[in-house]
Protein backbone atom coordinates (compact mmCIF):
# COMPACT_ATOMS: atom_id res chain seq x y z
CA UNK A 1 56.46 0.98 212.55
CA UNK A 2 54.74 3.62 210.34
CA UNK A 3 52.80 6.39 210.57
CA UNK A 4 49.08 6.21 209.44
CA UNK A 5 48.34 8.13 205.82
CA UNK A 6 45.75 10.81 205.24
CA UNK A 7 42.55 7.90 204.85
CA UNK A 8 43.75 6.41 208.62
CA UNK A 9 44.43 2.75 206.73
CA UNK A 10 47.04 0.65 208.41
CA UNK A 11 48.07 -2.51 207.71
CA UNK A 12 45.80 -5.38 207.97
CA UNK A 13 48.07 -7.13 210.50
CA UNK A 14 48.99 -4.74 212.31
CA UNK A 15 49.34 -5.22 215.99
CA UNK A 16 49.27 -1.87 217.73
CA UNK A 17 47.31 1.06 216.07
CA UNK A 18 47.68 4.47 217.52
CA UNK A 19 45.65 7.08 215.84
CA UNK A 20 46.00 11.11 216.50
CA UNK A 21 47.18 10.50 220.88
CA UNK A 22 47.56 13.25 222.99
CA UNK A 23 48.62 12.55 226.22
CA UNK A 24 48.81 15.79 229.39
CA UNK A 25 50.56 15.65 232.33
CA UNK A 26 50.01 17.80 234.87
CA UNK A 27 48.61 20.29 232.22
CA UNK A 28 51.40 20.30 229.75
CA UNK A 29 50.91 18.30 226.36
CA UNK A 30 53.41 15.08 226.51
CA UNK A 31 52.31 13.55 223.49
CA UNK A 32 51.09 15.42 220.51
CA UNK A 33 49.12 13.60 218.05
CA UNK A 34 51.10 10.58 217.24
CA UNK A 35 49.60 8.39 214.63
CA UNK A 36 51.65 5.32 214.54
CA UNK A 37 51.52 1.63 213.04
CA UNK A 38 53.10 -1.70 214.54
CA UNK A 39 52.78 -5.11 212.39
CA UNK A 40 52.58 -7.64 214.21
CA UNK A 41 56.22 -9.94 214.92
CA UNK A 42 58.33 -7.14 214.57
CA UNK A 43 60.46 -5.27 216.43
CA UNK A 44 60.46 -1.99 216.84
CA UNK A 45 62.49 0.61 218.99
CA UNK A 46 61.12 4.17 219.79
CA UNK A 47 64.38 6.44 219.94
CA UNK A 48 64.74 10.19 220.74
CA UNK A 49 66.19 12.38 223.32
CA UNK A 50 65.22 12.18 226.73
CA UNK A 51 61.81 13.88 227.34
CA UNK A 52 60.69 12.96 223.83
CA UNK A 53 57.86 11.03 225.10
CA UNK A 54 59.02 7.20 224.74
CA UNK A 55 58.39 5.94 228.00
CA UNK A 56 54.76 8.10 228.06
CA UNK A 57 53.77 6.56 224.55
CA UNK A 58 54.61 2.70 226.26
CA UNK A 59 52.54 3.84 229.31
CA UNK A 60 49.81 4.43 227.09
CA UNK A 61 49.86 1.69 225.16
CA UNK A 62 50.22 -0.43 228.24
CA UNK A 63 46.75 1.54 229.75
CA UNK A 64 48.51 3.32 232.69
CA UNK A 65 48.09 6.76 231.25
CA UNK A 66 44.64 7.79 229.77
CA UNK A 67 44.59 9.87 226.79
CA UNK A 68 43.62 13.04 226.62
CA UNK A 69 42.45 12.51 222.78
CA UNK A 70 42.86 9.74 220.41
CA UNK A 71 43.24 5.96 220.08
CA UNK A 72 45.34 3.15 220.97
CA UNK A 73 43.80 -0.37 219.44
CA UNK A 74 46.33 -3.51 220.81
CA UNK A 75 45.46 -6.97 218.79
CA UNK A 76 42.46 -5.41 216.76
CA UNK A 77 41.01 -4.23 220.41
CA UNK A 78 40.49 -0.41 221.44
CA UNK A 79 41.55 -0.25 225.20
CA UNK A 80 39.71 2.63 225.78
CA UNK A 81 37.86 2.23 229.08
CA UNK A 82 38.86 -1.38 229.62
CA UNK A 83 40.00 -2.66 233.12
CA UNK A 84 44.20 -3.37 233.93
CA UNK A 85 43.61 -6.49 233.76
CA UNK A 86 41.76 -7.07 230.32
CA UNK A 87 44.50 -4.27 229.12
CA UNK A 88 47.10 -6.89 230.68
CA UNK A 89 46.19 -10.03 228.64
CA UNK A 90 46.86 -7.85 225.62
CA UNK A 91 50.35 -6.09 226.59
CA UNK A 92 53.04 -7.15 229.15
CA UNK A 93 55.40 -4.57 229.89
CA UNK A 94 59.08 -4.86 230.99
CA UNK A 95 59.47 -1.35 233.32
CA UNK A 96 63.10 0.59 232.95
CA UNK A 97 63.42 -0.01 236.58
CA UNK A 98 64.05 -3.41 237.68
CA UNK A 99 64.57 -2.86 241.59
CA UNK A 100 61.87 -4.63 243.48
CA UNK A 101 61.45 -4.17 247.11
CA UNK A 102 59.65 -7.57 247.97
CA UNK A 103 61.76 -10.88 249.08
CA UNK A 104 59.81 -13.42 246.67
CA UNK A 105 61.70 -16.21 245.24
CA UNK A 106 62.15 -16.41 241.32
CA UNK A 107 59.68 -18.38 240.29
CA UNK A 108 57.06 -16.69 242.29
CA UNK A 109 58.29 -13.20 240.96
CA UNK A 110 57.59 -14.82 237.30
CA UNK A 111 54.48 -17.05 238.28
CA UNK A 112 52.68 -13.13 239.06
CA UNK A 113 52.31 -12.83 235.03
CA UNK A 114 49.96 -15.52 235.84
CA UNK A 115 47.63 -12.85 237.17
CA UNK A 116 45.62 -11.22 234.50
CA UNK A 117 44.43 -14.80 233.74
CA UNK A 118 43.30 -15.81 237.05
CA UNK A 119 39.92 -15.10 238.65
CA UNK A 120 40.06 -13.14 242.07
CA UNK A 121 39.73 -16.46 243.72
CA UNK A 122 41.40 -18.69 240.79
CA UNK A 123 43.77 -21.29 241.65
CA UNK A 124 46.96 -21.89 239.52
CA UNK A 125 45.93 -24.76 236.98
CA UNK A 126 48.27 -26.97 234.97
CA UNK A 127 48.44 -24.03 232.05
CA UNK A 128 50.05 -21.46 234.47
CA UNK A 129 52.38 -23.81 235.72
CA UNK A 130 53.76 -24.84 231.86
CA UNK A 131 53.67 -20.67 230.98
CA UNK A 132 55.69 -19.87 234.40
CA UNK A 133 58.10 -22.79 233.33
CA UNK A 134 58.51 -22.04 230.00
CA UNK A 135 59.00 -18.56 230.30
CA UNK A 136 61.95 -19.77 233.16
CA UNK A 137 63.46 -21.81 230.49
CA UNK A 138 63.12 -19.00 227.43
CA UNK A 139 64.85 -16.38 229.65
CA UNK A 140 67.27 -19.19 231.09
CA UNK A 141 66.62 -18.49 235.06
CA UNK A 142 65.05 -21.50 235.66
CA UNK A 143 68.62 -21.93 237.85
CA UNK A 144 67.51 -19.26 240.13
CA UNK A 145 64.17 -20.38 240.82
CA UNK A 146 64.51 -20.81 244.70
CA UNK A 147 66.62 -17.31 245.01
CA UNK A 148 65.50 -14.46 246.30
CA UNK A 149 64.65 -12.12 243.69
CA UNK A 150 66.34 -9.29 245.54
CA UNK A 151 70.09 -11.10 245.78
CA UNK A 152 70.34 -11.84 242.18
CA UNK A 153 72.64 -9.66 239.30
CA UNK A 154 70.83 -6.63 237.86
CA UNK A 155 71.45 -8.81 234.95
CA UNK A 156 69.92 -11.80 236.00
CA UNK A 157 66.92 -9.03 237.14
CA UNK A 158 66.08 -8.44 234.21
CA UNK A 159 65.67 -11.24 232.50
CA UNK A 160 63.50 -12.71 235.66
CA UNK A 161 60.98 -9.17 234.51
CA UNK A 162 61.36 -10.66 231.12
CA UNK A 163 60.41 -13.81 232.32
CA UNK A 164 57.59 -12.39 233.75
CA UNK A 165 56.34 -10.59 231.17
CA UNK A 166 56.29 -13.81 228.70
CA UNK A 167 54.41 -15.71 231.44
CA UNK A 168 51.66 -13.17 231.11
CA UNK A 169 51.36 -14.53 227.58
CA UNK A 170 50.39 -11.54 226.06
CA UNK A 171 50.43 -10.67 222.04
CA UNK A 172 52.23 -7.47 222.39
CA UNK A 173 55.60 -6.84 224.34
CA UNK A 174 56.91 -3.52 225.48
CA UNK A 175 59.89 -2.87 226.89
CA UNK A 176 61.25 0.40 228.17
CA UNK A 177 64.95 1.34 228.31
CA UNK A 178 65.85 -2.62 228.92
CA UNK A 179 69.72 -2.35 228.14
CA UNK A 180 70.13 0.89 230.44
CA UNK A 181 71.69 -0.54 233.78
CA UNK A 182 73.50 -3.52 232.00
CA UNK A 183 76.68 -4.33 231.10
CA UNK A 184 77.86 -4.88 227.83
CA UNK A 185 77.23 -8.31 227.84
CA UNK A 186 73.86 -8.43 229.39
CA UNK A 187 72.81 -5.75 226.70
CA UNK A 188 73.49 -8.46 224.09
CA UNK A 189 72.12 -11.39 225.71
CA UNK A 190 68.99 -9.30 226.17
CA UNK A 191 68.23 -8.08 223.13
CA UNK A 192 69.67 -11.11 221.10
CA UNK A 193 66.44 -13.13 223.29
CA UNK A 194 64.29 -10.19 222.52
CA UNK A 195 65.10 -10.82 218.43
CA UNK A 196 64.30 -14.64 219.54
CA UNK A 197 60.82 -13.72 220.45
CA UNK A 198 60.40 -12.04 217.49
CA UNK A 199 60.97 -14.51 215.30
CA UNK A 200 58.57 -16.94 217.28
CA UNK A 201 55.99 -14.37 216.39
CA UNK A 202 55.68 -11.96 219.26
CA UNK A 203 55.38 -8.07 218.90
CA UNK A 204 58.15 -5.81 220.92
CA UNK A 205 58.20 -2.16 221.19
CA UNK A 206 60.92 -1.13 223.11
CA UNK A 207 62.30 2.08 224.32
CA UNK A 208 65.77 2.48 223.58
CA UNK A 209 68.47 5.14 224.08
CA UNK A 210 71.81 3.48 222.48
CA UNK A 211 71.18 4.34 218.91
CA UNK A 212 73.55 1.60 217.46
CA UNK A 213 71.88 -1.04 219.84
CA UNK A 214 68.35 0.33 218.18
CA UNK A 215 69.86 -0.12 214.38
CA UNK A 216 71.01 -3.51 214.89
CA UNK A 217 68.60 -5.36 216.62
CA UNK A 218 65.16 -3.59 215.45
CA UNK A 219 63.20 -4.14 212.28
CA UNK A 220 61.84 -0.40 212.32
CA UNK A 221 62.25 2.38 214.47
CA UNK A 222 59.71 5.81 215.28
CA UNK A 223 62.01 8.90 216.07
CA UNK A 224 60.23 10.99 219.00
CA UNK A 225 60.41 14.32 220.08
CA UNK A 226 58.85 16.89 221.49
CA UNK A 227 56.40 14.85 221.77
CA UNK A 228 55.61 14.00 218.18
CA UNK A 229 56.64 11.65 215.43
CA UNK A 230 59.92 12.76 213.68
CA UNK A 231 60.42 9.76 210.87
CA UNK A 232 59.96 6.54 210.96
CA UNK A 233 60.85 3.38 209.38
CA UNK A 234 63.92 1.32 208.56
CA UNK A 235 66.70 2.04 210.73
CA UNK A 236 68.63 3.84 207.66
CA UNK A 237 65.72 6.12 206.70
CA UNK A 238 65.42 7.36 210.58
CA UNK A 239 68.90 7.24 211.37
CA UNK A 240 69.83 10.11 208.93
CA UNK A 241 72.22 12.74 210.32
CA UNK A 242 69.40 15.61 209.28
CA UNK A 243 66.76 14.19 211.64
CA UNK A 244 69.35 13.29 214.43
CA UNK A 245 70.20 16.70 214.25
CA UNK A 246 66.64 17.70 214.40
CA UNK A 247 65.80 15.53 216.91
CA UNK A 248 69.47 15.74 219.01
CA UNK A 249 70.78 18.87 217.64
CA UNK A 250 73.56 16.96 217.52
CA UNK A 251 76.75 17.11 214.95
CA UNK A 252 76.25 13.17 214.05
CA UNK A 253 77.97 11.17 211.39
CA UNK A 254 76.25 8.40 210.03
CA UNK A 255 78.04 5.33 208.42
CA UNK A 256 77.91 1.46 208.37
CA UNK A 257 79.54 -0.56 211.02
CA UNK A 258 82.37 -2.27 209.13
CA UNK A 259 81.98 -5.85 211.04
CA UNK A 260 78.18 -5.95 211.30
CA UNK A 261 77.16 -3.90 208.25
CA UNK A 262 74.46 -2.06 210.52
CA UNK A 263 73.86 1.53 210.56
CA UNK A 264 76.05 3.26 212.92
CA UNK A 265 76.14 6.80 214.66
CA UNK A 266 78.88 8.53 215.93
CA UNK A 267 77.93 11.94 217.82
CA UNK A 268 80.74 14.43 217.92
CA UNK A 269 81.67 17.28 219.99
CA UNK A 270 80.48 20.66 220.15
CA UNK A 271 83.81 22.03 219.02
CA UNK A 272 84.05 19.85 216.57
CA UNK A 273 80.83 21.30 214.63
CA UNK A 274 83.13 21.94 211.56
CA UNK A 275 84.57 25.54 212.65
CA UNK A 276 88.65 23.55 212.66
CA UNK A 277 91.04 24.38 210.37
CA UNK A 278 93.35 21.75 209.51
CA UNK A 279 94.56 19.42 206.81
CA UNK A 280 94.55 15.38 207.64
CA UNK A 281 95.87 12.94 204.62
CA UNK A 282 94.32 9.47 205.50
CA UNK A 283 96.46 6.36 204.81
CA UNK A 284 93.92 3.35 204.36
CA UNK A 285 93.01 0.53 202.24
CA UNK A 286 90.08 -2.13 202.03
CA UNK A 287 87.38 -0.20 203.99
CA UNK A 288 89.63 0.43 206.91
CA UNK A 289 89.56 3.71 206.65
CA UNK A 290 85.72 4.59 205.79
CA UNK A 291 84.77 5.37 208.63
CA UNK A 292 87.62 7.27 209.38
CA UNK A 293 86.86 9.72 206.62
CA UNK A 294 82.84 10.43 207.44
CA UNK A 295 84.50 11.49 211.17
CA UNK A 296 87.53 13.62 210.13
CA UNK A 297 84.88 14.88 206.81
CA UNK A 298 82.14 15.92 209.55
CA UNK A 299 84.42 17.31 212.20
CA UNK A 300 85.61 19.83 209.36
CA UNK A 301 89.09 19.12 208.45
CA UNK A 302 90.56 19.48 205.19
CA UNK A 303 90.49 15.72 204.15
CA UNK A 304 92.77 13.64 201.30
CA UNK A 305 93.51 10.33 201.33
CA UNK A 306 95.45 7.38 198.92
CA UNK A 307 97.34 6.01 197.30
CA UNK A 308 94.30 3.90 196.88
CA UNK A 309 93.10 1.65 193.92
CA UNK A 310 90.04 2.44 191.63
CA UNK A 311 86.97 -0.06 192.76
CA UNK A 312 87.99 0.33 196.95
CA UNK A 313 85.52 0.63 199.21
CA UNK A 314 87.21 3.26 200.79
CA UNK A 315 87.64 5.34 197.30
CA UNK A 316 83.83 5.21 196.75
CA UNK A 317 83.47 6.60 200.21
CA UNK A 318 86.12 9.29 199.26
CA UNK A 319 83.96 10.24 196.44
CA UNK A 320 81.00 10.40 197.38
CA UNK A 321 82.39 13.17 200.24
CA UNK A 322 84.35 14.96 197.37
CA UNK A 323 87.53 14.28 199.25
CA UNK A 324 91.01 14.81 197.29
CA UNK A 325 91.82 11.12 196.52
CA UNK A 326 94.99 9.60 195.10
CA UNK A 327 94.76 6.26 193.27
CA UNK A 328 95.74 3.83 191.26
CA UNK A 329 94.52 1.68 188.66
CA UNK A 330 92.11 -1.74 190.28
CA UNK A 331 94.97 -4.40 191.56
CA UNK A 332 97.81 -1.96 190.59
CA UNK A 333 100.84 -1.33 192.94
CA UNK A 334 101.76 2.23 194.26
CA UNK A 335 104.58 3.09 191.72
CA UNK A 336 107.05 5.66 192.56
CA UNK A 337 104.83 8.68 190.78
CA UNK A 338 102.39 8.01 193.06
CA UNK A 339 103.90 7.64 195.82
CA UNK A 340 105.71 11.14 195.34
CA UNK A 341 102.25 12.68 194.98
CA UNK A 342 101.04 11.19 198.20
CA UNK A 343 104.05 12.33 199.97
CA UNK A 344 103.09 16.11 198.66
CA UNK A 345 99.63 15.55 200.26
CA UNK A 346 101.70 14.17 203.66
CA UNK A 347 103.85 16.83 203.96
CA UNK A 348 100.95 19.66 203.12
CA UNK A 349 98.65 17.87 206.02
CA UNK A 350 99.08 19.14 209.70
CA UNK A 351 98.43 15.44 210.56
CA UNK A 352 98.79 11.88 208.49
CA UNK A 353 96.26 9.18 209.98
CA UNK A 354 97.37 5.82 209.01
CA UNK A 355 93.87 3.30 209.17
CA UNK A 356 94.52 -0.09 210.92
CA UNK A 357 95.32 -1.73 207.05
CA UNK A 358 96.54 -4.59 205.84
CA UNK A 359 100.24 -3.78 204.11
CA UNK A 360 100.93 -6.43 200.92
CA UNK A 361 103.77 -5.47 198.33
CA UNK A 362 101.45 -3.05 196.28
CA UNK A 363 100.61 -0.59 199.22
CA UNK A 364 104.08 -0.98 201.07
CA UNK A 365 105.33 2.75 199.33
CA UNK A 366 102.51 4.59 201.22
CA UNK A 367 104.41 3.48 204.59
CA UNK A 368 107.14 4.49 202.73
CA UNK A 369 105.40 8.39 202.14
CA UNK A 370 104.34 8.56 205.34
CA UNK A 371 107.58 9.16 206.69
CA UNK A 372 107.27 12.53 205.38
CA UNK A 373 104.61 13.45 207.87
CA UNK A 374 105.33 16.11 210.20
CA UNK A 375 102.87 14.80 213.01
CA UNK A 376 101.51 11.09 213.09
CA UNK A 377 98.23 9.07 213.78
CA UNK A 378 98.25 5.44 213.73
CA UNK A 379 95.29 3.47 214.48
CA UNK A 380 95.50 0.32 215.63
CA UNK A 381 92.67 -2.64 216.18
CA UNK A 382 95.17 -5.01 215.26
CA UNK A 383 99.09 -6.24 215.74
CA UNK A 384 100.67 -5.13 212.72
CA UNK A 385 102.61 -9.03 212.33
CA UNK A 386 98.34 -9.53 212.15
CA UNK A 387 98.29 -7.60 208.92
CA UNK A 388 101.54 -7.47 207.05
CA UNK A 389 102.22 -9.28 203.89
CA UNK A 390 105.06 -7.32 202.64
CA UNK A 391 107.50 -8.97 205.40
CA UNK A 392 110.58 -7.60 207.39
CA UNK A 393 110.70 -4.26 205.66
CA UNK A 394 107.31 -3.42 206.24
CA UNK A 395 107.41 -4.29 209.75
CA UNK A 396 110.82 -2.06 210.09
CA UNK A 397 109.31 1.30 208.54
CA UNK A 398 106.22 0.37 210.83
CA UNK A 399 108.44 0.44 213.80
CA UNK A 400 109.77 3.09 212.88
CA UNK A 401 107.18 5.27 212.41
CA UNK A 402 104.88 3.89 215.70
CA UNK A 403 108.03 5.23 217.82
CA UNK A 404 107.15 8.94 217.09
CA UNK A 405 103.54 8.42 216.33
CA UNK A 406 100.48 8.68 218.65
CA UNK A 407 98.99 5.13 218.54
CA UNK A 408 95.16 5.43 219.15
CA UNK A 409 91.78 2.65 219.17
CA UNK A 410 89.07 3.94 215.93
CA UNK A 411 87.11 5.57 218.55
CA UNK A 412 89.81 8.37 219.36
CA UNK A 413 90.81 9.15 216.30
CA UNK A 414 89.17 12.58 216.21
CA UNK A 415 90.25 13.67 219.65
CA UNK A 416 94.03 12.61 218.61
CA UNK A 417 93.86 14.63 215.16
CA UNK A 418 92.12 17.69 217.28
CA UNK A 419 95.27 17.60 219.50
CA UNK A 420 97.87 16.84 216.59
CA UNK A 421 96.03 19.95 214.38
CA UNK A 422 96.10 22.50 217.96
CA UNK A 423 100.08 21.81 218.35
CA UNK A 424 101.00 21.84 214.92
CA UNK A 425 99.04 25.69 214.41
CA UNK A 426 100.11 26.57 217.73
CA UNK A 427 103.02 24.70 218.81
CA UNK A 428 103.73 26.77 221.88
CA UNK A 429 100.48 26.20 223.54
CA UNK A 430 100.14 22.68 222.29
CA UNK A 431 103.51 21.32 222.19
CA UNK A 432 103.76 21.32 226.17
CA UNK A 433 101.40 18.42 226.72
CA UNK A 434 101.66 16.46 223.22
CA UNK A 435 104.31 14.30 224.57
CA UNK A 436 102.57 12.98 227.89
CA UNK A 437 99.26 12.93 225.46
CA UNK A 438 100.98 10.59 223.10
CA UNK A 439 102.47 8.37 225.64
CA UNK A 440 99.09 8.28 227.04
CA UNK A 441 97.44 7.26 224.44
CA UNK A 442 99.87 4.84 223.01
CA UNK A 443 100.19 2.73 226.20
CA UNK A 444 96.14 2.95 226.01
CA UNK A 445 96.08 1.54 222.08
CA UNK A 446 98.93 -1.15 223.12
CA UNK A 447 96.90 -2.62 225.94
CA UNK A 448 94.14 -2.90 223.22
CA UNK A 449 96.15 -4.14 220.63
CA UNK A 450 97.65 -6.86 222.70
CA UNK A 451 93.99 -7.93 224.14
CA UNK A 452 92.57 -8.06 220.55
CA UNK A 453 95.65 -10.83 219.62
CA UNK A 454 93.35 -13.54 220.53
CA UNK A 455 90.58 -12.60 218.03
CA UNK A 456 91.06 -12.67 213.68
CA UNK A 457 89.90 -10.16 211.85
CA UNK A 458 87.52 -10.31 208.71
CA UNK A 459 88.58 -7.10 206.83
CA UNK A 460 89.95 -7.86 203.34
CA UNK A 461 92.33 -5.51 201.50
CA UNK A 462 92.35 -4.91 197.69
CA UNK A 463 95.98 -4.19 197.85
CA UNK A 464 97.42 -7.62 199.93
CA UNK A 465 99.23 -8.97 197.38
């Protein structure tokens, strides 16, 4: 999606053209002269904080709300003045609320797309019957077709609305907040057939709040709010931590996810808006600890990190955040120099995080430093057996250091380092609770670790050797 320029061009194929809307409700200005460009097959998520206007620039596009200026033109036609029904053979919409209060069966729930195509009197002809049936068989609930709509999943729901919606066999598809109620699961299988729509040439516009969700499955995205158009474009030009600020005033770091390479946002705390004090010296290795860094970085600690080698991912992303970085030379083993002037940088922190690496013989002496640490962090997506290649001793000074450590998942890194960094500057307040947080939070991290056994892992490390 892009906004229009100065001249009001847009692309020649584009499928949706919105030019200067303005949209009222009950007297107060909703929408405030969005211009706004969809080609036609992509995808493309409208994102913002609640109230933005998402759901009130898909009404309008869909013809339930009426403009109080501007112009919406869906498949090269204005739909200015037209009737719900002509408006409905260009757009079939997918509402955020799936609960429906009649007792039809499946297939009739999905056969009333059918209905913008059918005279007042029209009987269903051999076309309806193939849409209604294929659309069953694209959003796979052809197995519920006899059910009551009301006693299947919410789910299951939503794909039938899907279902619907594709019967209708409109050009342009909008969808608004579809992965809100839904499990995990059903987010993915949603928007995974969503992408499959796309690429068989239909147009989506969907309203959607999970920011990662938007990144990885849309080909653009337009950043509302206050009712106007904050950026748009490719997920990594709109999903900048300046304009989620703008447009969240929220404290966001932005950084690739490490498995699918998408961009991915991670909102912190208030009280973490950089006003801590503390010093945190990062173990890592291979790009396990990237991620790691932005979060510590942006909450406002006092960041270093090694012994890494020259060329690692994670060393690029220590530069480029100016972050005090130990290294070595590309392929090179920690010698014992360097592994003195990590343990400086260990015993100076409040807090040592050690990233869920891979250990080989050349990184072994940084297990070896972070004995020195006077607090501990260990992160842990893995079994360490998963990711040791520098055998028995390894594995010992591992165990050894997990038995006084707090043992956390990625995601709670920050909170863990908050609560290492309050008892080690105030160790009277802190200290009472740091022992039932730790046990806590280790019993949480081995659950995870001993679910995640059954799956490999993909990360590489420049140091296994």
């Amino acid at each position: 999606m892009s906004r229009r320029n100065g001249s009001g061009e847009t692309g020649k194929d584009a499928a949706i053209r919105v030019d200067d809307l303005v949209v009222e409700l009950g007297g107060v200005s909703v929408l405030d002269g969005v211009d706004a460009t969809v080609e036609r097959g992509t995808f493309v998520g409208l994102v913002g904080p609640n109230g933005a206007g998402k759901s009130t620039l898909l009404r309008s596009v869909s013809g339930l709300l009426r403009p109080a200026r501007g112009s919406i033109v869906v498949d090269g036609v204005s739909i200015a003045g037209r009737s719900s029904k002509a408006v409905s053979r260009l757009v079939a919409t997918v509402p955020q609320n799936t609960s429906l209060s009649f007792d039809f069966d499946v297939r009739e729930t999905v056969a009333m797309g059918r209905s913008p195509h059918l005279g007042r009197f029209e009987r269903f002809g051999d076309d309806d019957e193939r849409a209604v049936s294929e659309a069953m068989a694209r959003t796979d609930v052809s197995q519920f077709a006899d059910r009551s709509v009301t006693a299947v999943s919410g789910g299951e729901r939503q794909r039938v609305l899907l279902a619907r919606a594709l019967a209708q066999d409109a050009p342009v598809l909008l969808l608004d907040e579809p992965t809100a109620s839904l499990d995990i699961n059903h987010q993915v299988r949603t928007l995974e057939l969503v992408r499959d729509l796309v690429a068989s040439g239909k147009t989506v516009v969907a309203a959607i709040h999970d920011l990662n969700l938007a990144a990885h499955y849309c080909d653009e995205l337009l950043l509302l709010g206050d009712g106007q158009v904050l950026a748009s474009g490719d997920p990594e030009s709109v999903l900048t931590e300046a304009n989620l600020e703008t447009a969240f005033d929220a404290n966001a770091v932005v950084s690739r996810h490490p498995v699918t390479g998408s961009v991915y946002v991670t909102a912190l705390p208030e009280n973490h808006r950089g006003d801590r004090e503390g010093r945190v010296h990062v173990v890592g290795g291979g790009g396990s600890a990237a991620r790691l860094l932005y979060l510590l970085d942006a909450a406002g600690y006092d960041v270093s990190v090694g012994a890494l080698n020259e060329g690692d991912s994670d060393t690029e992303t220590a530069r480029s955040l100016g972050l005090d970085t130990v290294t070595v030379p590309p392929f090179a083993a920690v010698d014992a120099e360097t592994q003195t002037a990590v343990e400086s940088r260990v015993r100076d922190a409040d807090v040592t995080v050690v990233a869920d690496v891979e250990i080989g013989d050349g990184n072994r002496a940084n297990l070896d430093a972070v004995r020195a640490a006077r607090s501990l962090v260990l992160v842990e997506e893995r079994p360490f057996a998963e990711r040791n290649y520098a055998g028995a001793a390894a594995a010992e000074t591992y165990a050894e250091l997990r038995e006084r450590a707090t043992v956390v998942s990625p995601s709670r890194v920050v909170g863990a380092v908050a609560a290492a960094v309050d008892e080690a500057q105030n160790p009277t307040d802190a200290g009472r609770n740091s022992d039932a947080t730790r046990s806590a939070q280790s019993s949480q991290s081995s659950h995870s670790s001993h679910s995640s056994q059954s799956s490999q892992s993909s990360r590489s490390s420049d140091h296994r050797s």
